[in-house]
C-alpha atoms as a PDB file:
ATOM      1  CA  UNK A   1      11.550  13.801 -20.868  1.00  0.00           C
ATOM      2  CA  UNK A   2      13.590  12.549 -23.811  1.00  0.00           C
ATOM      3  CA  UNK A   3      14.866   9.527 -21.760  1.00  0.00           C
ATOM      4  CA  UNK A   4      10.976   8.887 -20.500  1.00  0.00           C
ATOM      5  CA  UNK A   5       9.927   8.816 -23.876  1.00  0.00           C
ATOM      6  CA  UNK A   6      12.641   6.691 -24.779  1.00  0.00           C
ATOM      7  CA  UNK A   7      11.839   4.227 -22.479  1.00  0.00           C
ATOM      8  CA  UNK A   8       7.905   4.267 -23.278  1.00  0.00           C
ATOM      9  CA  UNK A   9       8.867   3.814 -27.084  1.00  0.00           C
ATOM     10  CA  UNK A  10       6.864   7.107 -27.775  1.00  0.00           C
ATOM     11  CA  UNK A  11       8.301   9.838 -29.130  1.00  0.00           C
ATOM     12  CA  UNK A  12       9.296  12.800 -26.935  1.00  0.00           C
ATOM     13  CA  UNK A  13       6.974  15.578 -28.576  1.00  0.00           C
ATOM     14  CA  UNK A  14       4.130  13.045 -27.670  1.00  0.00           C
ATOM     15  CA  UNK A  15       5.113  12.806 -23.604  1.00  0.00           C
ATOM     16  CA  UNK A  16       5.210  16.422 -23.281  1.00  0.00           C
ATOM     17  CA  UNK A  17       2.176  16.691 -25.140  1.00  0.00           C
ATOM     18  CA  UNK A  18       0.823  14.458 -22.385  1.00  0.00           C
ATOM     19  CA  UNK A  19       2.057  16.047 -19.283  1.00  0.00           C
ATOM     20  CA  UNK A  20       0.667  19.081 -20.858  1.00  0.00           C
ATOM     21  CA  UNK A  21      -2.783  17.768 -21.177  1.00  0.00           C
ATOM     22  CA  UNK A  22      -2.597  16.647 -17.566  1.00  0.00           C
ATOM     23  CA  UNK A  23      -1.397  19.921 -15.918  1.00  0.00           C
ATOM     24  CA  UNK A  24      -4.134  21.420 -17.965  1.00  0.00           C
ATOM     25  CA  UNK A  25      -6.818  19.014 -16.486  1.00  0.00           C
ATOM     26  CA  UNK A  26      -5.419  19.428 -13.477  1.00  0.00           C
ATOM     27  CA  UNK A  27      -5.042  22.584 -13.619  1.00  0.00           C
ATOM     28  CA  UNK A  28      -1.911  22.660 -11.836  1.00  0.00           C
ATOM     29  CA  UNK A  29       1.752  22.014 -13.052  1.00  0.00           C
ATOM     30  CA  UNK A  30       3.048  19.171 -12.256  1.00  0.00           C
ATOM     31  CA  UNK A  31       6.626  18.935 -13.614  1.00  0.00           C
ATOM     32  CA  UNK A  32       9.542  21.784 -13.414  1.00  0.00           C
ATOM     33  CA  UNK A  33      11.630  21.750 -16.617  1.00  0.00           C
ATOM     34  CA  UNK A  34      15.180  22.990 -16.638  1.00  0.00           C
ATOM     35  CA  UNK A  35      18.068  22.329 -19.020  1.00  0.00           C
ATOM     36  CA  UNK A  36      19.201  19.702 -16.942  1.00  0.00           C
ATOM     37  CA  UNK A  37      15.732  17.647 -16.399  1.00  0.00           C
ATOM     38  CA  UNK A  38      12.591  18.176 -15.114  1.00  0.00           C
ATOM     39  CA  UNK A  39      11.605  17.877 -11.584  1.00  0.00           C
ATOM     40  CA  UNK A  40       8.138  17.030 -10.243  1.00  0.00           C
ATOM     41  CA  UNK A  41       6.391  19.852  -8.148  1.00  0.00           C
ATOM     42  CA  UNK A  42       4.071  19.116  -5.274  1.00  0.00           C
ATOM     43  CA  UNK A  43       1.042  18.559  -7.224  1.00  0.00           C
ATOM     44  CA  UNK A  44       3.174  16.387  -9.491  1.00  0.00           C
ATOM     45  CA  UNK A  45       4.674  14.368  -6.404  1.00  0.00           C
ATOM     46  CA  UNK A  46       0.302  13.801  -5.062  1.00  0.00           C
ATOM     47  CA  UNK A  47       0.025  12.947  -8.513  1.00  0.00           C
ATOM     48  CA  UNK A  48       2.515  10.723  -8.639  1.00  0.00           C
ATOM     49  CA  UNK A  49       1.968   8.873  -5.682  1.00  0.00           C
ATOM     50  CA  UNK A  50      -2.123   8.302  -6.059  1.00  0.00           C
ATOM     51  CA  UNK A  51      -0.945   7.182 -10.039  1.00  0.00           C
ATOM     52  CA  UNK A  52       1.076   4.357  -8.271  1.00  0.00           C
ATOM     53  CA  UNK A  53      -1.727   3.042  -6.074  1.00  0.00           C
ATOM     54  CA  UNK A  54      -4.281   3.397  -8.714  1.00  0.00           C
ATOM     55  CA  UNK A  55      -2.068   1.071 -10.862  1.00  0.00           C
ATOM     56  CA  UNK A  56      -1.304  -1.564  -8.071  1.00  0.00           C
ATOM     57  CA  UNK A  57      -4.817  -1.566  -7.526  1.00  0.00           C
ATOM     58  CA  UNK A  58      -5.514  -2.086 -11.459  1.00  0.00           C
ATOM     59  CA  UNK A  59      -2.878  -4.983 -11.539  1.00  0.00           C
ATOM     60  CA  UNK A  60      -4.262  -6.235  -8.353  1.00  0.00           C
ATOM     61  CA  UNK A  61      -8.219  -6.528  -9.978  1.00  0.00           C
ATOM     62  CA  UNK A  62      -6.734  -8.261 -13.224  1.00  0.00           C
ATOM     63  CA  UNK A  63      -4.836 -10.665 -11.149  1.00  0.00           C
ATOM     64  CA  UNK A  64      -8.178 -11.249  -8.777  1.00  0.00           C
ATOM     65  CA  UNK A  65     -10.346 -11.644 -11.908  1.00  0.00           C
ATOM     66  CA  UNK A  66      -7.803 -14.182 -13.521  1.00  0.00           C
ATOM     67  CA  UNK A  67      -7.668 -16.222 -10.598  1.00  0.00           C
ATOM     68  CA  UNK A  68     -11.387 -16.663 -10.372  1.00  0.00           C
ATOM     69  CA  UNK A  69     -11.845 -20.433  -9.995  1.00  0.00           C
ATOM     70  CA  UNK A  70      -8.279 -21.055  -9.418  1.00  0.00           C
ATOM     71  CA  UNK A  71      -8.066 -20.294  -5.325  1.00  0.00           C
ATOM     72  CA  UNK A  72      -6.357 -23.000  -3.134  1.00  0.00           C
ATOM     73  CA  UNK A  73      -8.883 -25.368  -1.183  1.00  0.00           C
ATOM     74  CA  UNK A  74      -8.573 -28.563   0.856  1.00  0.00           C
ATOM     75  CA  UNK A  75      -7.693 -29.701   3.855  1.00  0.00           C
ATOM     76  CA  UNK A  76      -3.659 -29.734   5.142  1.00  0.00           C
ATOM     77  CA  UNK A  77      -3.265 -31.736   9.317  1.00  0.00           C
ATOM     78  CA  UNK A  78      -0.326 -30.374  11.332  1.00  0.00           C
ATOM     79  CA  UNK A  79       0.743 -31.813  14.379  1.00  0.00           C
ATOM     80  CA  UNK A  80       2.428 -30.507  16.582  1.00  0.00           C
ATOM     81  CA  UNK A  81       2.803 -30.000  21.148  1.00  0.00           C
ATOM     82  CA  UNK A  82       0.852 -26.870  22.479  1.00  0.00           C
ATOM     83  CA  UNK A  83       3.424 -24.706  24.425  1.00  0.00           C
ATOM     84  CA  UNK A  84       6.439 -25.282  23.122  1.00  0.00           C
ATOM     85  CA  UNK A  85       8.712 -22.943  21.119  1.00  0.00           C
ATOM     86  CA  UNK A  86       7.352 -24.802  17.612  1.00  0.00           C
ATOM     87  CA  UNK A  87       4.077 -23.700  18.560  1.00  0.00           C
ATOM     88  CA  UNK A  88       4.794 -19.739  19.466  1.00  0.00           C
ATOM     89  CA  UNK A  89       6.254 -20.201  16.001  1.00  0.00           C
ATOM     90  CA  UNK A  90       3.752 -22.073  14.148  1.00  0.00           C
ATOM     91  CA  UNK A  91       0.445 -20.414  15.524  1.00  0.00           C
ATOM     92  CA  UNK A  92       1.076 -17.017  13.684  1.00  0.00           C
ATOM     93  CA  UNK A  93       2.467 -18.704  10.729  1.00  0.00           C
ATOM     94  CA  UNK A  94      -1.072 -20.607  10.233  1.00  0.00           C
ATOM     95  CA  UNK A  95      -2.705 -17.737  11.162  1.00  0.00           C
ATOM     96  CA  UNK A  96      -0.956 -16.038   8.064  1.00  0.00           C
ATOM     97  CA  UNK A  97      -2.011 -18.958   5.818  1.00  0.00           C
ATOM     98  CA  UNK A  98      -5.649 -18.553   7.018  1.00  0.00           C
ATOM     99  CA  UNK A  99      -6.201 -15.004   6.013  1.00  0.00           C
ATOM    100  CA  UNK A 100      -4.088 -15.664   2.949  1.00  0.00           C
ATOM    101  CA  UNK A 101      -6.051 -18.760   1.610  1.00  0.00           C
ATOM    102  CA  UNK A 102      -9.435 -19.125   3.281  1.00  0.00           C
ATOM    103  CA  UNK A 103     -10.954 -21.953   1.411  1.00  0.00           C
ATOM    104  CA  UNK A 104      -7.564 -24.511   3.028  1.00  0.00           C
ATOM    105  CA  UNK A 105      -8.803 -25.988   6.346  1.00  0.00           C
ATOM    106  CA  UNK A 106      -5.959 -26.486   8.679  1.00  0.00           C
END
């Protein structure tokens, strides 16, 4: 935990406060301490994992809401001969681009 709290910039009394106050919402303990380190239980592996995903998901709505206005749009012409390797390539390629950007007409 020292080396957590080092790299948070929080003191180390402060982090296990934390962890404490989140086994005791949870009810569960999350983290096995030993001289050596701690290791996360079960719970604190769940935990762990559905922490991640909430934070992608956080980083993911603040990059949606700063983009708001800024999505690609227009119009792009490719040319290219139906059946041949380019194609086989090409179709899933703009298929790609068409679920990425929506507003671009291809």
């Amino acid at each position: 935990l020292t080396q957590a709290a080092e790299v948070l910039h929080i003191a180390q009394p402060a982090l296990s406060q934390q962890v404490a106050t989140l086994e005791g919402e949870f009810n569960q303990q999350l983290l096995i301490r030993t001289k050596r380190g701690v290791t996360p239980t079960d719970a604190g592996k769940i935990l762990y994992t559905h922490a991640r995903a909430i934070l992608r998901q956080c980083e993911q709505a603040q990059l949606a809401v700063h983009n708001v206005g800024q999505a690609l749009s227009g119009q792009v012409s490719i040319g290219f001969a139906p059946g041949t390797a380019a194609s086989s390539i090409t179709m899933p390629l703009l298929q790609a681009v068409r679920a990425e950007f929506p507003e671009v007409v291809i």
